[in-house]
Protein backbone atom coordinates (compact mmCIF):
# COMPACT_ATOMS: atom_id res chain seq x y z
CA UNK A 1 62.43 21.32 -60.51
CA UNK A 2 60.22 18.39 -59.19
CA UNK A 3 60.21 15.44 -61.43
CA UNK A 4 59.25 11.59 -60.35
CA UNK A 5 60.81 9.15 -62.58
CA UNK A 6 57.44 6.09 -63.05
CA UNK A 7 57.17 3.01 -65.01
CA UNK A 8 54.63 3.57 -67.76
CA UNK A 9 51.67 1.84 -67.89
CA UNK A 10 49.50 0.87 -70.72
CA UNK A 11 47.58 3.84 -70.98
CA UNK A 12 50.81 6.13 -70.79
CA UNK A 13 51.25 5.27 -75.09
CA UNK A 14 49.98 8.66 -76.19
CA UNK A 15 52.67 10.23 -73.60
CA UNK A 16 55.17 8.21 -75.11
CA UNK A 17 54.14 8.52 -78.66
CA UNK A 18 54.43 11.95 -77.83
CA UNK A 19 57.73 12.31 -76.34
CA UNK A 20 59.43 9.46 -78.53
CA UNK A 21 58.27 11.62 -81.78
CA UNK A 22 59.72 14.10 -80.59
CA UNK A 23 63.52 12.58 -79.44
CA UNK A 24 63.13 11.02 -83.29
CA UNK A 25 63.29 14.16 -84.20
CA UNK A 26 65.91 16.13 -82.47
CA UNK A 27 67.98 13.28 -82.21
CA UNK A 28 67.92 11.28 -85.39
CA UNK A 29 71.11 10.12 -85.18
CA UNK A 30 70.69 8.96 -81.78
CA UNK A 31 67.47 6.07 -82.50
CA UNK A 32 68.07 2.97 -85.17
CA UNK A 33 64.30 4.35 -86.09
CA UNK A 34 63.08 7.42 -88.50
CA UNK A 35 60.44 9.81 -87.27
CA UNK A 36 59.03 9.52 -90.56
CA UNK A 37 58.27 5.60 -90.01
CA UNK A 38 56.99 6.05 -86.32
CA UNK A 39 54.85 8.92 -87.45
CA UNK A 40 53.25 7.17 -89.93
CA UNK A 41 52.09 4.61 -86.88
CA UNK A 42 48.90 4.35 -86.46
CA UNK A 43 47.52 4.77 -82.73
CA UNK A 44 46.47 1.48 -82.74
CA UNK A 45 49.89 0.17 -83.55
CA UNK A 46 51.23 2.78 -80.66
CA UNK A 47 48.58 0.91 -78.29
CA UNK A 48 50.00 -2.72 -79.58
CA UNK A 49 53.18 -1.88 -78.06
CA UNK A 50 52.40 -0.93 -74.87
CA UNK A 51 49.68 -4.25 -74.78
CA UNK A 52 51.10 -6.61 -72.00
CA UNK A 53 53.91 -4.06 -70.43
CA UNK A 54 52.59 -4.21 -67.39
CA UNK A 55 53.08 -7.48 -66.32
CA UNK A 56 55.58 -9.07 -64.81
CA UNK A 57 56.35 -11.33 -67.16
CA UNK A 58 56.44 -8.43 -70.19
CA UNK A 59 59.71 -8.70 -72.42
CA UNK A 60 59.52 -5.17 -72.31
CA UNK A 61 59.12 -2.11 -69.96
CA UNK A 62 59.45 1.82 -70.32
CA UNK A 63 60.00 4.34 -67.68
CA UNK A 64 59.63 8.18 -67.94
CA UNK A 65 60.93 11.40 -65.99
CA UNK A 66 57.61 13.32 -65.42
CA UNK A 67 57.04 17.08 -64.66
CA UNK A 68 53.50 18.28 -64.02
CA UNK A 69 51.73 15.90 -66.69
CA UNK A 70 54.25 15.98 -69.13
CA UNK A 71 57.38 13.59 -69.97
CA UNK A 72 60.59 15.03 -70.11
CA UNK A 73 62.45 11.75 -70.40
CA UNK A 74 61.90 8.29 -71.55
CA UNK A 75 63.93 4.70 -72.08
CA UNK A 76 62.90 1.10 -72.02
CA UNK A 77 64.06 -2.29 -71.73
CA UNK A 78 63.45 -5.61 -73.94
CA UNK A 79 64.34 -9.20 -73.38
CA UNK A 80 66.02 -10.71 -76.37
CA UNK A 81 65.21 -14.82 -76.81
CA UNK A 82 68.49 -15.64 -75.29
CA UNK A 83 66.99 -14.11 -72.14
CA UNK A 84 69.96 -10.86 -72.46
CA UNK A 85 68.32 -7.46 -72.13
CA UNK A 86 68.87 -4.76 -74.22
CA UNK A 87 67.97 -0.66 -72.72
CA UNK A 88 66.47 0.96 -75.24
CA UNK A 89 65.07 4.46 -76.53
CA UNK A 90 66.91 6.60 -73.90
CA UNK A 91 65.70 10.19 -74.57
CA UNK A 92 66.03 13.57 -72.26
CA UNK A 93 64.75 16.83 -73.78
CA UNK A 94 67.27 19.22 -74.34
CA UNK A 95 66.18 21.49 -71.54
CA UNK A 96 66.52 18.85 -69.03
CA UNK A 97 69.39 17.40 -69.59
CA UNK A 98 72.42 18.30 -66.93
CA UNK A 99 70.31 17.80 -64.06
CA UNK A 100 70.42 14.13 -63.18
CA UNK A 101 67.15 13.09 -64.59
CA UNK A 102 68.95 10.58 -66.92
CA UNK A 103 71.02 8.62 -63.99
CA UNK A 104 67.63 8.37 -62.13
CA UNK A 105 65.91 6.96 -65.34
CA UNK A 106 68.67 4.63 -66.26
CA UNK A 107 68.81 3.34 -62.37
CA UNK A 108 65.50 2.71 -62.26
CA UNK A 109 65.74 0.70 -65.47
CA UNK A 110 68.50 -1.41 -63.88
CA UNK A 111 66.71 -1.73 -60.52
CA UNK A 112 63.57 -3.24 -62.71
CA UNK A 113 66.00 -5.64 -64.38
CA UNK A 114 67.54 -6.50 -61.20
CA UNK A 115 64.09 -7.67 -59.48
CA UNK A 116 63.78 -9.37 -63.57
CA UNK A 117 67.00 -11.75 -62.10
CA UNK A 118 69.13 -10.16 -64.87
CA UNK A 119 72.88 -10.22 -64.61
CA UNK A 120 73.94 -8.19 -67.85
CA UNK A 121 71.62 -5.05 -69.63
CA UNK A 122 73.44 -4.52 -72.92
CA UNK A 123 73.03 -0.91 -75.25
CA UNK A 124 74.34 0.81 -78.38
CA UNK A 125 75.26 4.48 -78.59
CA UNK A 126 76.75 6.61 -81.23
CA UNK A 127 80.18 7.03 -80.83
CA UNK A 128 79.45 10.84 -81.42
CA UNK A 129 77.09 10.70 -77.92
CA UNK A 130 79.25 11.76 -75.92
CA UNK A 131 77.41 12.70 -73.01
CA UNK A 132 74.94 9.98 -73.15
CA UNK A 133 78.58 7.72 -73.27
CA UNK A 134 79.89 9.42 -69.80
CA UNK A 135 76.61 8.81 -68.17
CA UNK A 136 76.13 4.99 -69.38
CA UNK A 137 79.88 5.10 -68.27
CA UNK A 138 79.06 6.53 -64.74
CA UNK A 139 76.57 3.97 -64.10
CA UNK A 140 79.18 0.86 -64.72
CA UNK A 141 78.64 0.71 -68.34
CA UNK A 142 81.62 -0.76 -70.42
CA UNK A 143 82.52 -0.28 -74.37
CA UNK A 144 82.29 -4.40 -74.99
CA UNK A 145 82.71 -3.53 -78.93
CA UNK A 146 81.99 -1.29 -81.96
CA UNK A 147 79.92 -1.49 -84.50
CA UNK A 148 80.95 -0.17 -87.54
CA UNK A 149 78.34 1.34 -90.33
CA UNK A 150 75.31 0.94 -88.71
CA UNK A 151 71.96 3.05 -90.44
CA UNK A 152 70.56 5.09 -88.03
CA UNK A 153 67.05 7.53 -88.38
CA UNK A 154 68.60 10.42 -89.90
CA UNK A 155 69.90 7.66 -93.03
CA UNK A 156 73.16 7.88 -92.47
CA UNK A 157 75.82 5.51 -91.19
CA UNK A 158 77.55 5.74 -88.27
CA UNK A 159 79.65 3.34 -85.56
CA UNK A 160 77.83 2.76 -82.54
CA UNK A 161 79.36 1.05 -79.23
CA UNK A 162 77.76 -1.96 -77.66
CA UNK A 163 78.03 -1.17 -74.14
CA UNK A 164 77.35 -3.69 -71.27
CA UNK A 165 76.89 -3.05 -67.78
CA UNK A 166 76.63 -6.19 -64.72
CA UNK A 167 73.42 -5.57 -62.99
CA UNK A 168 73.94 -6.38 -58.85
């Protein structure tokens, strides 16, 4: 399987409205967002978010795994106003997962924060995720606390770790 993992660009938003619909739905309880609420987007408002991401001085960026002209995986970064960063919107479809597509996507999200001058990427996970736990865990991740009763996109409550990892 040949995949290259790329940093999305702003005319990559109906490949990620695509693939992001689709992680909302087979992973509700994964996302803080409904798929009802993103579907109901309009593709201008899909075409707002990916407005300045690519420049350099964008408080956000997404990356994808890509196979042919499809995504297969997706996650993203954004830059809180106390300058911390925050990965976001991990997703690997079900029939690519176990094959080390996620621990290139993540490390290319870290190696974009790095060049950013970023010391700490921070992210929240389900306590029930446990893969997606191990592999944040793999890549220096570290449970800093948990959150308890937090909504997520299937409406229902769940604790979620804050995990932060030192980016060198």
């Amino acid at each position: 399987m040949n995949y290259k993992i790329k940093k999305l660009k702003k005319s990559d938003w109906k490949l990620y409205k695509e693939i992001r619909l689709e992680a909302l739905k087979n992973e509700p309880s994964a996302f803080g967002s409904s798929y009802d609420t993103e579907f109901k987007r309009s593709d201008e408002d899909w075409q707002k978010k990916f407005k300045d991401i690519e420049s350099s001085k964008s408080s956000k960026f997404y990356y994808a795994a890509q196979i042919d002209e499809k995504l297969v995986a997706i996650g993203g970064a954004f830059q809180e106003e106390n300058n911390e960063w925050n990965i976001i919107a991990i997703y690997t479809k079900p029939n690519n997962r176990g094959k080390g597509i996620g621990n290139k996507l993540l490390s290319s999200i870290r190696e974009e924060l790095k060049i950013r001058k970023t010391l700490k990427a921070f992210l929240r996970v389900n306590v029930d995720q446990l893969a997606a736990i191990s592999l944040y865990k793999k890549l220096g991740f570290t449970i800093l606390d948990t959150h308890k009763d937090q909504l997520l996109g299937d409406g229902k409550y769940y604790d979620e770790y804050e995990m932060v990892c030192e980016i060198k």
